[in-house]
C-alpha atoms as a PDB file:
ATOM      1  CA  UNK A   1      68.707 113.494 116.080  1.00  0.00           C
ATOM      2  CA  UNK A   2      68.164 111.634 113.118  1.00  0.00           C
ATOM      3  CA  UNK A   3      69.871 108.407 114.517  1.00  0.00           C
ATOM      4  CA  UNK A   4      67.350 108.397 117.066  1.00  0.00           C
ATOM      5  CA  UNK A   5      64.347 109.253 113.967  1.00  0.00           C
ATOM      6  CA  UNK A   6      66.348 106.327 111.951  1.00  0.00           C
ATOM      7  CA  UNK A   7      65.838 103.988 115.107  1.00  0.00           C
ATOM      8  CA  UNK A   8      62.376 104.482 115.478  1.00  0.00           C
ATOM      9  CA  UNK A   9      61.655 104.328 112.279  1.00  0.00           C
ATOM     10  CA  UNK A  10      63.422 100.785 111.527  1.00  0.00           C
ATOM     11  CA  UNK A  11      61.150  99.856 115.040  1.00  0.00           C
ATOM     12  CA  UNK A  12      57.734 100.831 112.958  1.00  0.00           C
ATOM     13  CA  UNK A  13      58.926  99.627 109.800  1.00  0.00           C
ATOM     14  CA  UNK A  14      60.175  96.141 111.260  1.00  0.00           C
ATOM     15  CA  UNK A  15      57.120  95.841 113.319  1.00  0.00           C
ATOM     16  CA  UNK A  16      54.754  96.438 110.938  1.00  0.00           C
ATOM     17  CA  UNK A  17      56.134  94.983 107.140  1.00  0.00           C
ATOM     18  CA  UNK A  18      58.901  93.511 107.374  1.00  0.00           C
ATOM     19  CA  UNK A  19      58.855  90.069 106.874  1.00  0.00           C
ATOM     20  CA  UNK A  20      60.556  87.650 109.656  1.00  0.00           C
ATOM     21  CA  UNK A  21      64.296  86.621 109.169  1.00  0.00           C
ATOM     22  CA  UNK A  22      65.244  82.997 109.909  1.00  0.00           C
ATOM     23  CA  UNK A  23      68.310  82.980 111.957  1.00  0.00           C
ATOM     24  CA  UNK A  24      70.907  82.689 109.148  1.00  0.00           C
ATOM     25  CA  UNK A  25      69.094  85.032 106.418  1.00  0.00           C
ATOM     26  CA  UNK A  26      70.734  88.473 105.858  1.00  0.00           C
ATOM     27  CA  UNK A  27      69.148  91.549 107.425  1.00  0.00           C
ATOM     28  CA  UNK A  28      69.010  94.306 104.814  1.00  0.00           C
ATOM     29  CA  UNK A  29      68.319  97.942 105.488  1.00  0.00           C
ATOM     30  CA  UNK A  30      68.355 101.199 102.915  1.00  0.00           C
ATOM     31  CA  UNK A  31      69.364 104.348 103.790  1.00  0.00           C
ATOM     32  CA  UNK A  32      71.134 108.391 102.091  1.00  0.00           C
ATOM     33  CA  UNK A  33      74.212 109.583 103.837  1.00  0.00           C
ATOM     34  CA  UNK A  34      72.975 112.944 105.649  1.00  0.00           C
ATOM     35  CA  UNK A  35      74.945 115.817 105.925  1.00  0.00           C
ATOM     36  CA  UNK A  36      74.882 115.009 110.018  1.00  0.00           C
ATOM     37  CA  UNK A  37      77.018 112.101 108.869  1.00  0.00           C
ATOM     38  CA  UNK A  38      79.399 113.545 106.901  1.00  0.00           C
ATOM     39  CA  UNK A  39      83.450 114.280 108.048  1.00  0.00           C
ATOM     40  CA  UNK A  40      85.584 116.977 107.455  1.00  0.00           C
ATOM     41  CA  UNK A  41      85.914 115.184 104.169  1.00  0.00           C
ATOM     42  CA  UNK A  42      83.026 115.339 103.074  1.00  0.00           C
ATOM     43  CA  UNK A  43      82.168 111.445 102.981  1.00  0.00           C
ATOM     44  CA  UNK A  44      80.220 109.411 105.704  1.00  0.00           C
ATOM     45  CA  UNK A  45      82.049 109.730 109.229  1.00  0.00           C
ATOM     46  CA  UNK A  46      83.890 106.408 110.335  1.00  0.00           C
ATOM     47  CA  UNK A  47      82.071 106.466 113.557  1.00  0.00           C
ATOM     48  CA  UNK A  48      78.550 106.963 111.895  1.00  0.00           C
ATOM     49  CA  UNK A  49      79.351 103.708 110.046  1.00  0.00           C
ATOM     50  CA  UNK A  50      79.649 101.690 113.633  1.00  0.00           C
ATOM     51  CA  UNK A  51      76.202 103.668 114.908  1.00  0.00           C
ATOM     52  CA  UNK A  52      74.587 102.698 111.319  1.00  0.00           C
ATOM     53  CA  UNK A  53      75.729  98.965 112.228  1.00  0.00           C
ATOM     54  CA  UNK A  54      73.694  99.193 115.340  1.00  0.00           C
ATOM     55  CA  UNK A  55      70.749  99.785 113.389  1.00  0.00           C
ATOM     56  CA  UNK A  56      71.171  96.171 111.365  1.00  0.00           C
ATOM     57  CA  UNK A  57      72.008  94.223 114.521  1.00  0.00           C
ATOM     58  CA  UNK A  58      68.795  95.739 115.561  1.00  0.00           C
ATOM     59  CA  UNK A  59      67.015  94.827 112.559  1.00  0.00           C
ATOM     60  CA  UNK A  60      68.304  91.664 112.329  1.00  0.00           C
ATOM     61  CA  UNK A  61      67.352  90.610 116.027  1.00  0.00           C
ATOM     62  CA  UNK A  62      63.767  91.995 115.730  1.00  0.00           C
ATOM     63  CA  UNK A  63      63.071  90.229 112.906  1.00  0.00           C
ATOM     64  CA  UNK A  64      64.724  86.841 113.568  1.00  0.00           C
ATOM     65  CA  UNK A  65      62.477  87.050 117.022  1.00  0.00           C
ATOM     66  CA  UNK A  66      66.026  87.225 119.291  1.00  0.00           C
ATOM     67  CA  UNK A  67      64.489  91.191 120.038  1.00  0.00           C
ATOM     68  CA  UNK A  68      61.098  90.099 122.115  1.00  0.00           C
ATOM     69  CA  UNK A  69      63.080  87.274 123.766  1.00  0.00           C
ATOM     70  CA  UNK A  70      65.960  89.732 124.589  1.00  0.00           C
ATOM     71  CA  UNK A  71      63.044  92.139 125.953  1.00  0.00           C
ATOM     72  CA  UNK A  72      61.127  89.902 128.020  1.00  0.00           C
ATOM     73  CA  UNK A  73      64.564  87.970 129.618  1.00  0.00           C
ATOM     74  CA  UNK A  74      65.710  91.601 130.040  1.00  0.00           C
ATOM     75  CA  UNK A  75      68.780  90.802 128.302  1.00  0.00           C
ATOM     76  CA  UNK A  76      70.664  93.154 126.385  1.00  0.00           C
ATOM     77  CA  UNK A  77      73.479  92.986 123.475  1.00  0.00           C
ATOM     78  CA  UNK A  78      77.157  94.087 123.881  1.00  0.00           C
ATOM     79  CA  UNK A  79      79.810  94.363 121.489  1.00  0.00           C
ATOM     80  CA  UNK A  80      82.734  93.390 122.195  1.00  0.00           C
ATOM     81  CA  UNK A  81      84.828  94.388 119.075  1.00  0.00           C
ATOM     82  CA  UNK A  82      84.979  95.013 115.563  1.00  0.00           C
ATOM     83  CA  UNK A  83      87.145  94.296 112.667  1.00  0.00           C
ATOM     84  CA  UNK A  84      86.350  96.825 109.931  1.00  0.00           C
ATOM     85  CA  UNK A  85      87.945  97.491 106.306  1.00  0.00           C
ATOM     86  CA  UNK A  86      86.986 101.171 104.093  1.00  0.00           C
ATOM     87  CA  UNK A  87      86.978 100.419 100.495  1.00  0.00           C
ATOM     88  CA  UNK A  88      85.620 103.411  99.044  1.00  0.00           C
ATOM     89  CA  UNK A  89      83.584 106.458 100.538  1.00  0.00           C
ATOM     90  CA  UNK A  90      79.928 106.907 100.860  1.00  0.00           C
ATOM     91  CA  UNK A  91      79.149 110.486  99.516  1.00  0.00           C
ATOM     92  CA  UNK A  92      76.615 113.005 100.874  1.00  0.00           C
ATOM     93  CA  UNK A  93      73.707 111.575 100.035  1.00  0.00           C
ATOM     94  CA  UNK A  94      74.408 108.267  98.195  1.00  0.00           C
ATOM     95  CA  UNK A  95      71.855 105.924  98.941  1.00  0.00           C
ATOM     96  CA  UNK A  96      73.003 102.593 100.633  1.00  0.00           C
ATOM     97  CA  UNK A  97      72.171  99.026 102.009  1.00  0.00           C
ATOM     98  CA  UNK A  98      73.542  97.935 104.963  1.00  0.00           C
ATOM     99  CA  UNK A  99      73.995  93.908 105.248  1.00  0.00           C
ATOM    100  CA  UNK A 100      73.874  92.136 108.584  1.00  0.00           C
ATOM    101  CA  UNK A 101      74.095  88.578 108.621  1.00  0.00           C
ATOM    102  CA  UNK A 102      75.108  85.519 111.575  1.00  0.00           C
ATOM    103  CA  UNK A 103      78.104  84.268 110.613  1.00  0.00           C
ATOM    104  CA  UNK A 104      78.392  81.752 114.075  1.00  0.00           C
ATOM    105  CA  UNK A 105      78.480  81.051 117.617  1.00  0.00           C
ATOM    106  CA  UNK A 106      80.804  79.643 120.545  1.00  0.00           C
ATOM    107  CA  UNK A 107      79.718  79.556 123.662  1.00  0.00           C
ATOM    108  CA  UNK A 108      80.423  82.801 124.629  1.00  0.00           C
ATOM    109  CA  UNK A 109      80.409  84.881 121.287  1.00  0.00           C
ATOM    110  CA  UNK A 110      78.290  85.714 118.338  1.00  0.00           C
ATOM    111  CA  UNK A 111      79.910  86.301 115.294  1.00  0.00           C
ATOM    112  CA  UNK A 112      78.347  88.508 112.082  1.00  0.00           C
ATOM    113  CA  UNK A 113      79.661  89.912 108.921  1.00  0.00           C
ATOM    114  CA  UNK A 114      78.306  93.731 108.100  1.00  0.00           C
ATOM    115  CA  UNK A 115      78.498  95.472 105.141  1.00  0.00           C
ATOM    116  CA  UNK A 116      77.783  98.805 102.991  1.00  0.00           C
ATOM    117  CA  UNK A 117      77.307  98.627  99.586  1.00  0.00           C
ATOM    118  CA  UNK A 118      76.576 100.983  97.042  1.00  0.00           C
ATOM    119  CA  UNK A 119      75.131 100.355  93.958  1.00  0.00           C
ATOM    120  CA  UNK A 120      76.099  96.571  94.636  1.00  0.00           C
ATOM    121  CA  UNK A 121      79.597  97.232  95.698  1.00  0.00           C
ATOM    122  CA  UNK A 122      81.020  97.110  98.668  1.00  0.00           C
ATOM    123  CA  UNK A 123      82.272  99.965 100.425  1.00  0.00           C
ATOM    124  CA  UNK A 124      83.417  98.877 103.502  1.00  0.00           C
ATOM    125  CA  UNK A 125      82.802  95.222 105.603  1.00  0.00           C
ATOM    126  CA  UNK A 126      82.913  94.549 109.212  1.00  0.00           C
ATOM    127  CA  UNK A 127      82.767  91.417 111.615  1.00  0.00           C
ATOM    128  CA  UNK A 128      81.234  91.877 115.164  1.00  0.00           C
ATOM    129  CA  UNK A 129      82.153  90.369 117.963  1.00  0.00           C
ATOM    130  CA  UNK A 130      78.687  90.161 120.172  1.00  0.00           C
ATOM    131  CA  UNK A 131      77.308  88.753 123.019  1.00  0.00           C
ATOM    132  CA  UNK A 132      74.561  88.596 125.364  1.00  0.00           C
ATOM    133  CA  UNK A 133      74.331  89.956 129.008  1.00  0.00           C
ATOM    134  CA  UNK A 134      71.696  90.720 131.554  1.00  0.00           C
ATOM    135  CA  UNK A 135      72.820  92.606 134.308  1.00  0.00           C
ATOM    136  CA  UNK A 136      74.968  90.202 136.241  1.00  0.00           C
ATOM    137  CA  UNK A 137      76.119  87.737 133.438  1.00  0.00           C
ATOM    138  CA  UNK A 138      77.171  86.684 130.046  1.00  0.00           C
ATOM    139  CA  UNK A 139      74.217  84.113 128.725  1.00  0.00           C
ATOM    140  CA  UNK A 140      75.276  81.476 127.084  1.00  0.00           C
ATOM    141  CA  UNK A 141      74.961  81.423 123.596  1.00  0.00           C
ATOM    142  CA  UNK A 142      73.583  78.397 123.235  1.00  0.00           C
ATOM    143  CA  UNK A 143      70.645  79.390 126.189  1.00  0.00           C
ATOM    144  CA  UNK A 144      69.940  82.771 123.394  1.00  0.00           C
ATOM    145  CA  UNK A 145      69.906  80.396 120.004  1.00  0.00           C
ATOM    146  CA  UNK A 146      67.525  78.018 122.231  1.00  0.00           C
ATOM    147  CA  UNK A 147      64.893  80.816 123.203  1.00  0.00           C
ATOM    148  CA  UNK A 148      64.068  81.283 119.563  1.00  0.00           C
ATOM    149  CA  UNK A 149      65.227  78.286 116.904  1.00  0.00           C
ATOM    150  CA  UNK A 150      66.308  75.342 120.016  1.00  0.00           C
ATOM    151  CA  UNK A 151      69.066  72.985 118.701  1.00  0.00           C
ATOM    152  CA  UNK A 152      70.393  75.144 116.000  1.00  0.00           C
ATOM    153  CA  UNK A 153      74.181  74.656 115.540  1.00  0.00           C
ATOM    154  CA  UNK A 154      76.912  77.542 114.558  1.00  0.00           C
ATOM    155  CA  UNK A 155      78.280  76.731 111.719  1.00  0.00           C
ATOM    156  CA  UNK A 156      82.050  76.348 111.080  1.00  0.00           C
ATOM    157  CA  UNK A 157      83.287  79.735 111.737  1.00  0.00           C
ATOM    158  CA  UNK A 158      85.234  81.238 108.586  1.00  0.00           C
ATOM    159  CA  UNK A 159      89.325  80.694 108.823  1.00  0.00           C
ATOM    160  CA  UNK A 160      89.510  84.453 108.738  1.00  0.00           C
ATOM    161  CA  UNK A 161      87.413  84.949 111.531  1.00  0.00           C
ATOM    162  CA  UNK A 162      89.328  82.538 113.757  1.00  0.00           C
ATOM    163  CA  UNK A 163      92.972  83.840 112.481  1.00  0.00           C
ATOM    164  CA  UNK A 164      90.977  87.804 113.889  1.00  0.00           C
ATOM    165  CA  UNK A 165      90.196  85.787 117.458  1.00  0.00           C
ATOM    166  CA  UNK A 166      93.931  84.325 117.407  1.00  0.00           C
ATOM    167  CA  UNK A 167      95.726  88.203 116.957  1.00  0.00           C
ATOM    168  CA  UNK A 168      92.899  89.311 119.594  1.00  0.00           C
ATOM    169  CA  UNK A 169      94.484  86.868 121.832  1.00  0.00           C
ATOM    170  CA  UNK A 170      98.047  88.109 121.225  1.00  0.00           C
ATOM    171  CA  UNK A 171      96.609  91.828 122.166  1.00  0.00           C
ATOM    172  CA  UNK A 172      94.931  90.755 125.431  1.00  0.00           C
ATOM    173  CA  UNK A 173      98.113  89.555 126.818  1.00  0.00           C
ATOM    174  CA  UNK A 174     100.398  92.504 125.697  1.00  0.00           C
ATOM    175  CA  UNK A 175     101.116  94.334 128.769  1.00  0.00           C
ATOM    176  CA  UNK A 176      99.825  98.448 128.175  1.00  0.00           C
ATOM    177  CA  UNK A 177     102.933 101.475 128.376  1.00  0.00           C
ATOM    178  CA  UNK A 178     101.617 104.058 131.113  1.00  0.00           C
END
């Protein structure tokens, strides 16, 4: 339950003060690790981590204007994987910021960096693989970057995102054991 009060409370909060993002500023949201989102452990889950995440993609669309376009084209985001590193555990109730930032584009894909930090350091980093749909196809990235900032260009991907697409490639064509 309190993902869902989280959620609606990042809605109201990004609705009503939070300033607007341009497309390339980083997204920044607060939050305490819960006891709902602890482990056996004792130290934020390593699922609740990818459901925080959906909170700053959310964040970051609303406020960069991406979430009324995605809204009124009924379009809606998909991930389509996630390269993640732990560096050190979030404890119940540490307070954290979770980072969201665009890192690119192809035609196809949108690329961002995510991270937790605590007290300023990091405590574990993710890119996401995104991209657009509405119920039949994949839009184009570049028709999504149009609808809100038209003729912005991706920048040059970083080399270790493009080394992450080049393994992907080598799992996609690895036949599966059944």
């Amino acid at each position: 339950m309190s993902l869902l009060l989280r959620f609606f409370w990042l809605l109201i909060k990004t609705h009503f003060s939070r300033r607007r993002l341009h497309f390339f500023e980083d997204s920044t949201i607060q939050y305490r690790v819960l006891p709902n989102d602890l482990d056996l452990n004792m130290h934020m889950n390593n699922g609740r981590y990818l459901t925080i995440m959906d909170l700053g993609r959310t964040d970051l669309m609303m406020r960069t204007g991406l979430g009324p376009k995605i809204i009124a084209n009924k379009w809606f985001p998909v991930v389509g994987s996630i390269l993640t590193s732990f560096r050190a555990p979030l404890n119940p109730f540490d307070k954290y910021t979770l980072h969201t930032k665009v890192l690119g584009w192809d035609e196809k894909w949108f690329y961002l960096e995510q991270k937790f930090t605590k007290q300023g350091a990091v405590t574990m980093v993710a890119v996401v693989k995104a991209l657009i749909r509405n119920k039949n196809e994949t839009i184009p990235t570049k028709k999504v970057i149009d609808s809100i900032a038209p003729g912005l260009l991706s920048p040059t991907l970083p080399d270790a995102v493009q080394k992450w697409l080049d393994a992907e490639k080598f799992f996609a064509h690895t036949k599966r054991d059944h």
